[in-house]
PDB file of N, CA and C in Angstrom:
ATOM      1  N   UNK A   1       2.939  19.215 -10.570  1.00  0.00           N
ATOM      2  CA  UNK A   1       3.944  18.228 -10.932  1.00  0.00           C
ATOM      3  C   UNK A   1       4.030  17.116  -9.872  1.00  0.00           C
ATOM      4  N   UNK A   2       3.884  17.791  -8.720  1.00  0.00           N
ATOM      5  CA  UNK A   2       3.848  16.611  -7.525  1.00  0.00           C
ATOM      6  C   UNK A   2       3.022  15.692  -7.732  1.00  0.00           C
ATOM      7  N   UNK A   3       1.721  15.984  -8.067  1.00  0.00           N
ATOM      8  CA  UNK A   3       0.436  15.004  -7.821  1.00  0.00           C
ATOM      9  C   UNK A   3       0.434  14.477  -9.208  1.00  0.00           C
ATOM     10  N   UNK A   4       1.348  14.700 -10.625  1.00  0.00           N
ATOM     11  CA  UNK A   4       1.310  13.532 -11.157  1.00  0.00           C
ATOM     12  C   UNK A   4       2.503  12.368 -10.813  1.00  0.00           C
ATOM     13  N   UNK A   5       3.258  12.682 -10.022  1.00  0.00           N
ATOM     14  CA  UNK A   5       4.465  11.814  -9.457  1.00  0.00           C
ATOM     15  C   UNK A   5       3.983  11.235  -8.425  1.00  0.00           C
ATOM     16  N   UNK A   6       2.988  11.319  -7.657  1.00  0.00           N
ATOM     17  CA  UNK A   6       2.448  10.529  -6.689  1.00  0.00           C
ATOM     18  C   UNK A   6       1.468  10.185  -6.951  1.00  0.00           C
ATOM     19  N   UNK A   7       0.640  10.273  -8.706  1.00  0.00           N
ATOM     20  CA  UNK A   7      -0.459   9.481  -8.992  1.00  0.00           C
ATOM     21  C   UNK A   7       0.615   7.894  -9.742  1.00  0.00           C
ATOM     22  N   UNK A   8       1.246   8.460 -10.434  1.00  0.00           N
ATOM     23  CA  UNK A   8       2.791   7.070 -11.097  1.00  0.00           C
ATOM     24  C   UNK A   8       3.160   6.299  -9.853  1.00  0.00           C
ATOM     25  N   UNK A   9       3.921   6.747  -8.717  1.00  0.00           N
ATOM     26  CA  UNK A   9       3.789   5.876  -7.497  1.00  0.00           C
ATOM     27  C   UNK A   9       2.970   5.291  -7.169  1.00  0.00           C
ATOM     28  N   UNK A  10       1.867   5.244  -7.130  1.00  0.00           N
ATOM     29  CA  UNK A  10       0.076   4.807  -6.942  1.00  0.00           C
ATOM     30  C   UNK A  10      -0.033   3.735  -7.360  1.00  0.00           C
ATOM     31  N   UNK A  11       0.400   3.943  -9.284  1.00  0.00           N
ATOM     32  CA  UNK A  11      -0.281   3.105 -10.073  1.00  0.00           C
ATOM     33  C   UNK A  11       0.580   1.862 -10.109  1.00  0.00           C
ATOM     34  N   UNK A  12       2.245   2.852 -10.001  1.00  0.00           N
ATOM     35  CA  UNK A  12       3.267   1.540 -10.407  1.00  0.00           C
ATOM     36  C   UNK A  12       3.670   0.752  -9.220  1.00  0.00           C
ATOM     37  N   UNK A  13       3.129   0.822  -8.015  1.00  0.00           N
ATOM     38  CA  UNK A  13       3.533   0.031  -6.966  1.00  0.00           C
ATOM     39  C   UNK A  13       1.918  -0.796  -7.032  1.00  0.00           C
ATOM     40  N   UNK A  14       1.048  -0.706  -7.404  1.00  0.00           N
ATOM     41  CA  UNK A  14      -0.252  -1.237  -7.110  1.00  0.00           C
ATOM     42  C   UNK A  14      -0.155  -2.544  -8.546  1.00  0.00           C
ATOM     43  N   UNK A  15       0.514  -2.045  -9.662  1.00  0.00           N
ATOM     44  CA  UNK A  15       0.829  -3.530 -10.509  1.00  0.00           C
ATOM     45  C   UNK A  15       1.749  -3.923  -9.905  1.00  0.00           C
ATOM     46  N   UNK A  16       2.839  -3.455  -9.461  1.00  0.00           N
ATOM     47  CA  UNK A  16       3.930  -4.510  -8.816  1.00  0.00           C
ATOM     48  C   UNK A  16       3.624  -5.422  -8.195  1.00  0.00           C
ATOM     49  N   UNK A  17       3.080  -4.653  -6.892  1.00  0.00           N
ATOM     50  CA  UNK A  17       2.216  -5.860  -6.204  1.00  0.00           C
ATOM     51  C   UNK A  17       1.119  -6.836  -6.553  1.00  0.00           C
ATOM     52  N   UNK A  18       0.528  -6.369  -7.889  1.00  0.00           N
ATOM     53  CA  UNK A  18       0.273  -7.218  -8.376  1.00  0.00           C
ATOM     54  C   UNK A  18       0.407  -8.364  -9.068  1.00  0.00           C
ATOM     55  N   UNK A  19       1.814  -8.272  -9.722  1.00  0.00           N
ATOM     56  CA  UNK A  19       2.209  -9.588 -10.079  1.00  0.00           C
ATOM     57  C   UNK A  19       3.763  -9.980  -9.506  1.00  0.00           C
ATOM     58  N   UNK A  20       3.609  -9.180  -8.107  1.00  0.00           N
ATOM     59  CA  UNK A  20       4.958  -9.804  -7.489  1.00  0.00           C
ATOM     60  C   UNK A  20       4.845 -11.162  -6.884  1.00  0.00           C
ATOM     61  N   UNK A  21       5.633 -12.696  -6.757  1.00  0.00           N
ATOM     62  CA  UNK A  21       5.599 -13.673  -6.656  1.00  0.00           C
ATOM     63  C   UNK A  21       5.097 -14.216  -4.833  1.00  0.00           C
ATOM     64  N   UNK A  22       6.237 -12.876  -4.555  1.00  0.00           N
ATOM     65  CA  UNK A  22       6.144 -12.925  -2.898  1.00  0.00           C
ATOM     66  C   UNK A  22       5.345 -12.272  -2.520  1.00  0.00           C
ATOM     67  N   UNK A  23       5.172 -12.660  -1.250  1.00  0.00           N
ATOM     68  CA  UNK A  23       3.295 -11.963  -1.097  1.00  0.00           C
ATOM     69  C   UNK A  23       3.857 -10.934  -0.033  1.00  0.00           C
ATOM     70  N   UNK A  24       5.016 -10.996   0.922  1.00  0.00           N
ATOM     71  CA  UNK A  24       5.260  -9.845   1.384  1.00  0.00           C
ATOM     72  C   UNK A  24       5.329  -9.152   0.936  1.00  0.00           C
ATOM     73  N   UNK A  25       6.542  -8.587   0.278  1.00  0.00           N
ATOM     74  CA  UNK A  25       6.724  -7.992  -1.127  1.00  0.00           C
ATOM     75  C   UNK A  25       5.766  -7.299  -1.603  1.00  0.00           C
ATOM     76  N   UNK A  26       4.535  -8.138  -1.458  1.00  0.00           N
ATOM     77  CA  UNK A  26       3.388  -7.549  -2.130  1.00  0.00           C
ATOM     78  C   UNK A  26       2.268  -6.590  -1.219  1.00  0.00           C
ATOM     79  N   UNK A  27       2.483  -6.995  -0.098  1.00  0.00           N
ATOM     80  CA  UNK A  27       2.091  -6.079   1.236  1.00  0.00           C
ATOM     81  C   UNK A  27       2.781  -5.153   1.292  1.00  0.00           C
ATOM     82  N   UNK A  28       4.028  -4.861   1.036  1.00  0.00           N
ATOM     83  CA  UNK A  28       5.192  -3.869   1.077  1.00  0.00           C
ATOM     84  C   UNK A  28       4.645  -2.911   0.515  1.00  0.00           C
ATOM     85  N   UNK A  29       4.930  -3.554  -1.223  1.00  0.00           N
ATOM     86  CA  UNK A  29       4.149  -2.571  -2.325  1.00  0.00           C
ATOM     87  C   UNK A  29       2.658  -1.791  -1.667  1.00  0.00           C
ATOM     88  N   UNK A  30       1.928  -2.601  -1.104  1.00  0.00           N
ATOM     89  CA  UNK A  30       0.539  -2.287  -1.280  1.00  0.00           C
ATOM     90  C   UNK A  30       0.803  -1.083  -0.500  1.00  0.00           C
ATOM     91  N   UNK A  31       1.540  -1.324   0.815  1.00  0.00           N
ATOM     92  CA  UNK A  31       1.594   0.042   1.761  1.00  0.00           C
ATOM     93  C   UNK A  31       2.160   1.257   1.073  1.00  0.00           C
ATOM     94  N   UNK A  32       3.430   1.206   0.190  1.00  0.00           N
ATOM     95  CA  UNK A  32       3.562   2.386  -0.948  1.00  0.00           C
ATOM     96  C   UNK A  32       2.298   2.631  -1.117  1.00  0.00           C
ATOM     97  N   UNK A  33       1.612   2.141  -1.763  1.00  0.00           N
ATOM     98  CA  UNK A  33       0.572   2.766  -3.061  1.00  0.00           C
ATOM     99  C   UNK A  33      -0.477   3.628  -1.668  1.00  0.00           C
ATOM    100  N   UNK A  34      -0.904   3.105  -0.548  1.00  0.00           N
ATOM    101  CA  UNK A  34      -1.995   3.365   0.227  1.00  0.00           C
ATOM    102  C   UNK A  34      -0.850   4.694   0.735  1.00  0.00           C
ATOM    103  N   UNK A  35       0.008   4.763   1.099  1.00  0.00           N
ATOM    104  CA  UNK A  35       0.711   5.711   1.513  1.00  0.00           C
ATOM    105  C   UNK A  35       0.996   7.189   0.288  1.00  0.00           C
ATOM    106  N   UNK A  36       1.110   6.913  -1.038  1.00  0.00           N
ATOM    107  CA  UNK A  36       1.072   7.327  -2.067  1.00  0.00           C
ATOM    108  C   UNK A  36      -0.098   8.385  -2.032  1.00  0.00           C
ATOM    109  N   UNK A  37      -1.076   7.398  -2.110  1.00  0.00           N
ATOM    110  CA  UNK A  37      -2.275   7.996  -2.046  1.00  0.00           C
ATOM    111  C   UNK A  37      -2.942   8.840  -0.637  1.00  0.00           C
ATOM    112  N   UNK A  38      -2.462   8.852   0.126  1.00  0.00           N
ATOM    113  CA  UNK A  38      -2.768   9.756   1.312  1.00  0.00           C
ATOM    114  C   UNK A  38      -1.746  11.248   0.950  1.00  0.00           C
ATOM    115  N   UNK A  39      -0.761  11.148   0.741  1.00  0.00           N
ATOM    116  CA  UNK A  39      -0.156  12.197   0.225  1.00  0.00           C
ATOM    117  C   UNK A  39      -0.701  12.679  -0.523  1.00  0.00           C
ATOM    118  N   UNK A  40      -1.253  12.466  -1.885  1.00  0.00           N
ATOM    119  CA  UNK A  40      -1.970  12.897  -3.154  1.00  0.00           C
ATOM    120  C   UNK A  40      -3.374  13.440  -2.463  1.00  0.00           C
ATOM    121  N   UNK A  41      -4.072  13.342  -1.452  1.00  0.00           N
ATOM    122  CA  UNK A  41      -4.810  13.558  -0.915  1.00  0.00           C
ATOM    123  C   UNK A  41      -4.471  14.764  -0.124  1.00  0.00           C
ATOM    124  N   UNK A  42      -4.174  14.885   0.612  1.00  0.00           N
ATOM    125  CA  UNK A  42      -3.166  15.711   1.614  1.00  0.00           C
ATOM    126  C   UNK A  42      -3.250  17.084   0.373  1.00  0.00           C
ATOM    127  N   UNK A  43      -2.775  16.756  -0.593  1.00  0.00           N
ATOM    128  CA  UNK A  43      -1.852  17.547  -1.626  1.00  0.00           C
ATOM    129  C   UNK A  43      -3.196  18.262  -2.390  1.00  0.00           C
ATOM    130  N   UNK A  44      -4.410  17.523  -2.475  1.00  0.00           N
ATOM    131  CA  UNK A  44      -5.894  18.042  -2.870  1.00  0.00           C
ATOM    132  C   UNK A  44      -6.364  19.112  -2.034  1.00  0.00           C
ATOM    133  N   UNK A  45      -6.117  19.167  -0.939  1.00  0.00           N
ATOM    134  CA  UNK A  45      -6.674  19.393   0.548  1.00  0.00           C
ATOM    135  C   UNK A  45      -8.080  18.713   0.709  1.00  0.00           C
ATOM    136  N   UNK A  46      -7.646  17.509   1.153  1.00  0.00           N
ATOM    137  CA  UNK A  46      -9.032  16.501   1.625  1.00  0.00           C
ATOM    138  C   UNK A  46      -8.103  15.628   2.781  1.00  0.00           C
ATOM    139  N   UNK A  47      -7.673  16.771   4.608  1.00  0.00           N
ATOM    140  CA  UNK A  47      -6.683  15.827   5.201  1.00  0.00           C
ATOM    141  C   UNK A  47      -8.034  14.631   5.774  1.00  0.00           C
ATOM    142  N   UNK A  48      -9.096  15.022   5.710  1.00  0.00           N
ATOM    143  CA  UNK A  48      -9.845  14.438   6.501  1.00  0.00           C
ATOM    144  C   UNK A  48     -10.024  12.687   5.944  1.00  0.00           C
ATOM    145  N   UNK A  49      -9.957  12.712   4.497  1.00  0.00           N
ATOM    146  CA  UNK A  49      -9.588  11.665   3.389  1.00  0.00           C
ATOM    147  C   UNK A  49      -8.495  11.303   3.873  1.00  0.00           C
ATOM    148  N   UNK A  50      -7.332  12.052   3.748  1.00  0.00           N
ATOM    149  CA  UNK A  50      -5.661  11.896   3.489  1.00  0.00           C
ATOM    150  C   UNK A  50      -5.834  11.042   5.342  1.00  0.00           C
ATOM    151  N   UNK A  51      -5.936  11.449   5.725  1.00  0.00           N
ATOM    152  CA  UNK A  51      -5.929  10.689   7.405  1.00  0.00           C
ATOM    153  C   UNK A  51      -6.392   9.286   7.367  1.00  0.00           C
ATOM    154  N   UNK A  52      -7.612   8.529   7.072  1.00  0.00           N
ATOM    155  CA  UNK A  52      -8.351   7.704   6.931  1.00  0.00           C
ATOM    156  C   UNK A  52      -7.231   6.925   6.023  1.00  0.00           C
ATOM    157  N   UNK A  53      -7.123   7.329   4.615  1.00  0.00           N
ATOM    158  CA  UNK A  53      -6.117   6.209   3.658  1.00  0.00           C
ATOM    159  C   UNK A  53      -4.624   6.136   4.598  1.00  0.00           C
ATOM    160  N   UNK A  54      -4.313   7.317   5.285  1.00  0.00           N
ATOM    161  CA  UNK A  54      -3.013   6.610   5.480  1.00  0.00           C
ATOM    162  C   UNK A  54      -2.822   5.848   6.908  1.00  0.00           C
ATOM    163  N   UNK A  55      -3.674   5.839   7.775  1.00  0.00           N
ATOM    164  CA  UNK A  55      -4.316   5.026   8.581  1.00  0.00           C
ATOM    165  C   UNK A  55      -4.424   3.699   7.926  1.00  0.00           C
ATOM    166  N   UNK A  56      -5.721   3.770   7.159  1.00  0.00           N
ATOM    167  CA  UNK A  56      -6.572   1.874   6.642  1.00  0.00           C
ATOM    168  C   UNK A  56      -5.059   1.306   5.437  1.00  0.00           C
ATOM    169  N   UNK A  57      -4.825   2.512   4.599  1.00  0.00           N
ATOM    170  CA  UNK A  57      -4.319   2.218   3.291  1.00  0.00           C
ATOM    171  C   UNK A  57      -2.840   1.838   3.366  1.00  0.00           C
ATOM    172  N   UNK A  58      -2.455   2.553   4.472  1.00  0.00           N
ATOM    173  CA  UNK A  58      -1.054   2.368   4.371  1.00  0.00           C
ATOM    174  C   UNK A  58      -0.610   1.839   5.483  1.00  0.00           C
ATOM    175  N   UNK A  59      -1.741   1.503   6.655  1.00  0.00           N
ATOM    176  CA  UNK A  59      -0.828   0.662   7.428  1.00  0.00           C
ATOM    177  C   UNK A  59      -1.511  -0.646   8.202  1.00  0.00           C
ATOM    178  N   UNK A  60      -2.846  -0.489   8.274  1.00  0.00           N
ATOM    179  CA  UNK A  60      -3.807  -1.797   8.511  1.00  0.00           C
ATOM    180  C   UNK A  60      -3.674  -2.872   7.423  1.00  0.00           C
ATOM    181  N   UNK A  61      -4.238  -2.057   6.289  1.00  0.00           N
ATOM    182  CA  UNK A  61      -3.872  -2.996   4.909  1.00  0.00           C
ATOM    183  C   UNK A  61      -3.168  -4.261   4.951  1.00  0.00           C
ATOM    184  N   UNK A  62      -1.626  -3.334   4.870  1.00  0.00           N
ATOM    185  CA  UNK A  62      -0.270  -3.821   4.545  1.00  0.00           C
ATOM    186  C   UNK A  62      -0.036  -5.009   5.824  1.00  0.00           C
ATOM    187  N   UNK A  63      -0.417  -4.702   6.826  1.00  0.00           N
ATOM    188  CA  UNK A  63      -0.370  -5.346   8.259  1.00  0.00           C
ATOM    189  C   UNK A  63      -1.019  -6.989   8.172  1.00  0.00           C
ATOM    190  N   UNK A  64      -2.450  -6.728   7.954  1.00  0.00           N
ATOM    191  CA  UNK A  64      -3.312  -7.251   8.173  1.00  0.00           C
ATOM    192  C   UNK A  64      -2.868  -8.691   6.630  1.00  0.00           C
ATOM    193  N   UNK A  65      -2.356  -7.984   5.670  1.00  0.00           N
ATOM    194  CA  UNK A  65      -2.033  -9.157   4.852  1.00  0.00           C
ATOM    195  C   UNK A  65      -0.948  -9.666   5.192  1.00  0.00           C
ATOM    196  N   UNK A  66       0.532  -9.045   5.318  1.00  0.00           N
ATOM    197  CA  UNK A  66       1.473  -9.496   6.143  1.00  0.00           C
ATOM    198  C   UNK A  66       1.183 -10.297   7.159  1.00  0.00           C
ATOM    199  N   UNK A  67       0.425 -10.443   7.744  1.00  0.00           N
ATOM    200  CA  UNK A  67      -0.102 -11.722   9.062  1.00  0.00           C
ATOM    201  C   UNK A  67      -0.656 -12.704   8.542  1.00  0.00           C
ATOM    202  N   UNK A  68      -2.185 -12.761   7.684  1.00  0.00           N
ATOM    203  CA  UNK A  68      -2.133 -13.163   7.020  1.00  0.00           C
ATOM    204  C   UNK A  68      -1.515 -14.610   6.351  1.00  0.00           C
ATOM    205  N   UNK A  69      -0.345 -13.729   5.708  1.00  0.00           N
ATOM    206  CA  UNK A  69       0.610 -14.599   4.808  1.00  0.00           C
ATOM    207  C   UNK A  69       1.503 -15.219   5.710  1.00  0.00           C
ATOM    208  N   UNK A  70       1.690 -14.456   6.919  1.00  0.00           N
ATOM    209  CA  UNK A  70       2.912 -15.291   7.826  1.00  0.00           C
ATOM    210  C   UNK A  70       2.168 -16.582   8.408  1.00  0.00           C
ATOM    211  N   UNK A  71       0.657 -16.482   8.666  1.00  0.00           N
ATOM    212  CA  UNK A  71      -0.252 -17.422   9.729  1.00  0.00           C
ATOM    213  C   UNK A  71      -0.399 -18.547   8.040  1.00  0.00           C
ATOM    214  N   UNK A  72      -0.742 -18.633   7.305  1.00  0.00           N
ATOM    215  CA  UNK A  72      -0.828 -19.292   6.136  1.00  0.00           C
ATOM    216  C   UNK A  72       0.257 -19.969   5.766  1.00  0.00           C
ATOM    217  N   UNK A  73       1.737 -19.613   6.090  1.00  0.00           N
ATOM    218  CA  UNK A  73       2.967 -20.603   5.281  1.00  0.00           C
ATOM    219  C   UNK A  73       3.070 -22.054   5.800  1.00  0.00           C
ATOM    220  N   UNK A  74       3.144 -22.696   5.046  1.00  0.00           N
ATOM    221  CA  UNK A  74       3.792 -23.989   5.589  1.00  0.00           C
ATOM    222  C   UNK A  74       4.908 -24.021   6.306  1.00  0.00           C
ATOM    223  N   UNK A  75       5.294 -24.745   6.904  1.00  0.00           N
ATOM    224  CA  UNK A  75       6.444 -25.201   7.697  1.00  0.00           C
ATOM    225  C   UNK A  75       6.827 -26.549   6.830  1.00  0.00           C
ATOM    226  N   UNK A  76       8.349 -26.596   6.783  1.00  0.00           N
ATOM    227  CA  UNK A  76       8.962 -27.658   6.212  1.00  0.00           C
ATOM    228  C   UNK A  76       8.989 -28.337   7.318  1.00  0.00           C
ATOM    229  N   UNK A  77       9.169 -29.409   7.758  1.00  0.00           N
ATOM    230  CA  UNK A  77       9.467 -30.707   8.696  1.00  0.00           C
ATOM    231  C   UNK A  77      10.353 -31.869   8.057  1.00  0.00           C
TER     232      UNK A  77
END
């Protein structure tokens, strides 16, 4: 029952972020889903997998676009 409730977390934070407007927001989401999925992993027994996604998936990811989007905004003047 767990691992279909953390495959729905997966899927439904990975469209959110897909058509969410704000792009943080959308880094937010993304770190759910990469975090999602290290659990669901974990929960297979594959920690050696589950380590790697929640490392890259759930926190480089999310990071690395969050900067990103902050180094990219305009400034009003």
């Amino acid at each position: 029952m767990l691992e279909f409730v953390l495959i729905i977390i997966t899927v439904l934070s990975a469209i959110l972020a897909l058509i969410q407007k704000d792009l943080l927001k959308a880094a937010i989401l993304t770190g759910f889903s990469g975090g999602a999925l290290a659990l669901l992993f974990q929960i297979l027994l594959a920690p050696d997998v589950a380590l790697t996604q929640a490392i890259v998936g759930a926190a480089i990811v999310p990071v690395f676009i969050a900067l990103a989007v902050k180094k990219t905004q305009r400034e009003d003047k």
